[in-house]
N, C-alpha and C. Protein backbone atom coordinates (compact mmCIF):
# COMPACT_ATOMS: atom_id res chain seq x y z
N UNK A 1 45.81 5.29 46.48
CA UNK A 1 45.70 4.83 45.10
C UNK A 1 44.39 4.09 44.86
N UNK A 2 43.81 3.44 46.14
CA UNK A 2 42.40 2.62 45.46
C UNK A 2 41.81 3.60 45.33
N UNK A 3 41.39 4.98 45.89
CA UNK A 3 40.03 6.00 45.19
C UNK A 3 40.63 6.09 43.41
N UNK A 4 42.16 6.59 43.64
CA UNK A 4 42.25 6.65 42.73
C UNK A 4 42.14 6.09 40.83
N UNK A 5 42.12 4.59 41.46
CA UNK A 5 41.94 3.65 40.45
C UNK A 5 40.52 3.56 40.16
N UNK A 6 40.01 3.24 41.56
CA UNK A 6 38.44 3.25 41.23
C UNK A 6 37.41 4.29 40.47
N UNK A 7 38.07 5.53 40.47
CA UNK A 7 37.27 6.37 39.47
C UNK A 7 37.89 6.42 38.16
N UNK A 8 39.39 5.88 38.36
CA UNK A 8 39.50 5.25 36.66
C UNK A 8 38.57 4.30 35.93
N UNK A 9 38.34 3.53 36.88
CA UNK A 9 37.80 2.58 36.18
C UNK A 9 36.52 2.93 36.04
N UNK A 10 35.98 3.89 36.99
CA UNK A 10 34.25 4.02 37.05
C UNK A 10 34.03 5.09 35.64
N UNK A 11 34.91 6.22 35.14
CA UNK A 11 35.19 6.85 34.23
C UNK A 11 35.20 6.42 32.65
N UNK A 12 36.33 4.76 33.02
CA UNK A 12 36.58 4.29 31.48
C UNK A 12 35.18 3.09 31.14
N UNK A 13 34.53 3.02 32.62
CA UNK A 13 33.39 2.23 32.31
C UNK A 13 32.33 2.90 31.61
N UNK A 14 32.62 4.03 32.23
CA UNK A 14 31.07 5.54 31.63
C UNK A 14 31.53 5.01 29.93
N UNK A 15 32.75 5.49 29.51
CA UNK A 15 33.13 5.99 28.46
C UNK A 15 32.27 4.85 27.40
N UNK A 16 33.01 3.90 28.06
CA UNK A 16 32.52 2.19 26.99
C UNK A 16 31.12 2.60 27.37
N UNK A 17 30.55 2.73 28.30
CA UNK A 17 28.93 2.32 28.45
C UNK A 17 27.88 3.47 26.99
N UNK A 18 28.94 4.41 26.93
CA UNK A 18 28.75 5.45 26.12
C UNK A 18 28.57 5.26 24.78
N UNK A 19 29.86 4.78 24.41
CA UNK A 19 30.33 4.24 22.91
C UNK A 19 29.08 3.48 22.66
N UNK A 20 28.82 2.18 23.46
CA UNK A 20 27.99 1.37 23.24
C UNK A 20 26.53 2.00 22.88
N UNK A 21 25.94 2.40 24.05
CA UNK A 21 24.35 3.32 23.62
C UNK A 21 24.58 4.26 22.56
N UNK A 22 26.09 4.87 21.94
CA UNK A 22 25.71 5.70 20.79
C UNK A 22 25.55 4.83 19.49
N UNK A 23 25.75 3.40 19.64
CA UNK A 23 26.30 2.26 18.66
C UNK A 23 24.53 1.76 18.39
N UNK A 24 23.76 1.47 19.56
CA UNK A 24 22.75 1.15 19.64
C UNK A 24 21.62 2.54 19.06
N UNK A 25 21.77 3.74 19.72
CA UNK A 25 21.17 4.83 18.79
C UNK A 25 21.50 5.16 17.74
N UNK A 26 22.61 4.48 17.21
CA UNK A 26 22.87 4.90 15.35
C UNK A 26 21.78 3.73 14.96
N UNK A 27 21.79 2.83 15.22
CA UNK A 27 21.40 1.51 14.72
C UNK A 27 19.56 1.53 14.63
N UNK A 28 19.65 2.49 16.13
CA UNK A 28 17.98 2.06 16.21
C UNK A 28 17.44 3.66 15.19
N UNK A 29 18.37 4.64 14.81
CA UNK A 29 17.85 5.45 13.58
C UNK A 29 17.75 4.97 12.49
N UNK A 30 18.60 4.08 11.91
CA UNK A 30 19.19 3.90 10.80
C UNK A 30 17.73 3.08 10.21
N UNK A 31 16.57 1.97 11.64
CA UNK A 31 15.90 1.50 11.35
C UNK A 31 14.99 2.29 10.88
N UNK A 32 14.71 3.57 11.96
CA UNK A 32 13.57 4.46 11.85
C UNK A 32 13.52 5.15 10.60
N UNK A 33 15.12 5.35 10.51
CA UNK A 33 14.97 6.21 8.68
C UNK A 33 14.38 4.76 7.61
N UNK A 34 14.66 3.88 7.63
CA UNK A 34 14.11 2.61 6.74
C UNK A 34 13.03 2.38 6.63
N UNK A 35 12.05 1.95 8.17
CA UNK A 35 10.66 2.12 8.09
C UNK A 35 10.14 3.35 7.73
N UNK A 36 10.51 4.78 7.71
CA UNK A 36 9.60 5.31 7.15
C UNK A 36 9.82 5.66 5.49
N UNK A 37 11.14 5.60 5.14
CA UNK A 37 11.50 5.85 3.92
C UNK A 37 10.00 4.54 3.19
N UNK A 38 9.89 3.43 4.16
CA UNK A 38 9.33 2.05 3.29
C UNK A 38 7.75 2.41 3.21
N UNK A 39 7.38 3.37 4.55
CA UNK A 39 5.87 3.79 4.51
C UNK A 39 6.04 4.84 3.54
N UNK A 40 7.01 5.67 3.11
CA UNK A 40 6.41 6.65 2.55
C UNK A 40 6.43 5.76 0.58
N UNK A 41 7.21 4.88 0.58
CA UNK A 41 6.58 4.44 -0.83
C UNK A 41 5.57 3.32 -0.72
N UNK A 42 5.14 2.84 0.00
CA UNK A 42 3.88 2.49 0.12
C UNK A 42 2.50 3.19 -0.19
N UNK A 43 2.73 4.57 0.71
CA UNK A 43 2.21 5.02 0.28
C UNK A 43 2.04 6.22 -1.17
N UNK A 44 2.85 6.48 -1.87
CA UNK A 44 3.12 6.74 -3.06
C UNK A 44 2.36 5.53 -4.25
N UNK A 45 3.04 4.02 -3.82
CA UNK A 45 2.12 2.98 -4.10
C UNK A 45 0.27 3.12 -4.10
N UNK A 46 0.29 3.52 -3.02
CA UNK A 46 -1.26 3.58 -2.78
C UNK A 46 -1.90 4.77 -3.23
N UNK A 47 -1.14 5.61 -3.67
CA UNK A 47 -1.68 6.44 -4.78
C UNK A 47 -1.89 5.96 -5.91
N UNK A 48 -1.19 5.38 -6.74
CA UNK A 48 -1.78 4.77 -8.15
C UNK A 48 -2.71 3.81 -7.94
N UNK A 49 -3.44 4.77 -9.30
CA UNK A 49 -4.37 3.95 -9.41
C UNK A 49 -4.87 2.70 -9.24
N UNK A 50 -4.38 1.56 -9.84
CA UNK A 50 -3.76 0.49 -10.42
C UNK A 50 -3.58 -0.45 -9.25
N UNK A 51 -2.69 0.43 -8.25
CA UNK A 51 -2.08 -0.45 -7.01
C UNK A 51 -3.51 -0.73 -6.35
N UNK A 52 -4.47 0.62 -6.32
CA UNK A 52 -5.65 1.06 -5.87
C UNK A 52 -6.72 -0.20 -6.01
N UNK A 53 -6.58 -0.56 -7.39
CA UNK A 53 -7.75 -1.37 -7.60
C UNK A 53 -7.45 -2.90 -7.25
N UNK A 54 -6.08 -3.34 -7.28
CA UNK A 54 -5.79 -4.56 -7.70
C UNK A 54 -5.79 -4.57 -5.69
N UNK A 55 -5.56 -3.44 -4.74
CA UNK A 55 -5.83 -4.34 -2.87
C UNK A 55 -7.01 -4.49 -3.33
N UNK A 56 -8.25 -3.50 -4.22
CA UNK A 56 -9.65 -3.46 -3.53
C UNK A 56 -9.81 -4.92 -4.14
N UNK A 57 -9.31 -5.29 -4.97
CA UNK A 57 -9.88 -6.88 -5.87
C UNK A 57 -9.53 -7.58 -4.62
N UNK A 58 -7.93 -7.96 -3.88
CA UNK A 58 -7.90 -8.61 -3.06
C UNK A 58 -8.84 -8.62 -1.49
N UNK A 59 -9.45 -7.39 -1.55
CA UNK A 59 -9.95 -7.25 -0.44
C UNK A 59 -11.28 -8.12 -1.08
N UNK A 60 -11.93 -8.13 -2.34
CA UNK A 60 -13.06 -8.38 -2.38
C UNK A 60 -13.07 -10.47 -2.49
N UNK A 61 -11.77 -10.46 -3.24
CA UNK A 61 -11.56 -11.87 -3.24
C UNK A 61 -11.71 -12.77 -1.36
N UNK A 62 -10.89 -11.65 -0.81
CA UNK A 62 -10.78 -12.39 0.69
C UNK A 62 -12.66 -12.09 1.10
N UNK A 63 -13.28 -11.54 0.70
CA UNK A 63 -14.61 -11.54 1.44
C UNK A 63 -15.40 -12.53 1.00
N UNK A 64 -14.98 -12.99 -0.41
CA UNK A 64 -16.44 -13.91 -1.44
C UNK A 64 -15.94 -15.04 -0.40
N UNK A 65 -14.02 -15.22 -0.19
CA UNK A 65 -13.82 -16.67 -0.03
C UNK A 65 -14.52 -16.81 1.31
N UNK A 66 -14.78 -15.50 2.41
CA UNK A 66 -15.15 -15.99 3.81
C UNK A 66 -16.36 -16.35 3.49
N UNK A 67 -17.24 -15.42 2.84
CA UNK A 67 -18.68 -15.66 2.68
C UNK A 67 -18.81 -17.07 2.60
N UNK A 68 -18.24 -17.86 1.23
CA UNK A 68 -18.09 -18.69 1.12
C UNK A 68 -17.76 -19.93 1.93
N UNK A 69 -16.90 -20.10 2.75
CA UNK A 69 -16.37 -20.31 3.79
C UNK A 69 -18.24 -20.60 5.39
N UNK A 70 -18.49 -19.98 5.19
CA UNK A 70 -20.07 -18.90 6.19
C UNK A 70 -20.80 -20.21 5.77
N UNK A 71 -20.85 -20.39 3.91
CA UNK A 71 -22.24 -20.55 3.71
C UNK A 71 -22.15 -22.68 3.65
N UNK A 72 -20.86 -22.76 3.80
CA UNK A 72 -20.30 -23.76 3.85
C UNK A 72 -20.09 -24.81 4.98
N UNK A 73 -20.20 -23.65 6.20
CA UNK A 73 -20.26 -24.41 7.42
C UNK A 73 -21.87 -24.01 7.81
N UNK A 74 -22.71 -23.34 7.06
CA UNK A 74 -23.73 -23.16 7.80
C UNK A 74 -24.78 -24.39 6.77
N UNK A 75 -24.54 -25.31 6.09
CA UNK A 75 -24.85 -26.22 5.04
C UNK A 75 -24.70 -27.54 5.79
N UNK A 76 -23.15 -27.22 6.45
CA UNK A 76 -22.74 -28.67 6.99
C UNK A 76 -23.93 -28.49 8.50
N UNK A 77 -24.10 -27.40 9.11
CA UNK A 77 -25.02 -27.52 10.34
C UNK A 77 -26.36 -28.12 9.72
N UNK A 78 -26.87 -27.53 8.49
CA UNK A 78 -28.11 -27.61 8.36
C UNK A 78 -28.12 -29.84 7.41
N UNK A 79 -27.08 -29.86 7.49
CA UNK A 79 -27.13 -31.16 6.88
C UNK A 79 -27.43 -32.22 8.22
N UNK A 80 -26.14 -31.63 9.44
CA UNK A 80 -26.12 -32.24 10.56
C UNK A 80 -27.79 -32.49 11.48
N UNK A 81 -28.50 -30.99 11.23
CA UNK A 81 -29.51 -30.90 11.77
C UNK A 81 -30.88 -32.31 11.36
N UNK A 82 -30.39 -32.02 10.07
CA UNK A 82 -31.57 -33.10 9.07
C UNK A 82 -31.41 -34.75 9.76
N UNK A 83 -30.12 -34.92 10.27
CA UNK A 83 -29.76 -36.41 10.16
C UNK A 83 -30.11 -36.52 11.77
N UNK A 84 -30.66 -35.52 12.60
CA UNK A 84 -31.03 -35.91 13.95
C UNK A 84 -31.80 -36.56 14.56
């Protein structure tokens, strides 16, 4: 009876170990269908026009502020330099 039990149990362990990884592969699709359903209206987004202009504004806003940012610490060097 112990072989016998023991491949019961090694059997009903498969089974659960089973259930479980099919529980975890529904779950880890369910993400994959989400992220791309979310890239594909993004990019639909990034077809209009509109969406088009208003990143390029943010892209141009984030560059004035670094520039800015550049010309700001290179002012404070040239102030530091003067007082040497």
């Amino acid at each position: 009876m112990g072989i016998k039990n023991f491949f019961r149990n090694a059997f009903s362990d498969m089974k659960q170990s089973a259930k479980e990884q099919h529980m975890v592969d529904k779950a880890n699709f369910a993400a994959a269908k989400a992220e791309a359903g979310a890239q594909f209206e993004e990019a639909k987004a990034i077809g209009r026009p509109e969406t088009m202009k208003k990143i390029r504004k943010e892209q141009r806003d984030a560059q004035i502020r670094e520039a800015n940012e550049r010309i700001a610490a290179a002012q404070k060097r040239r102030d530091d330099a003067k007082q040497k």
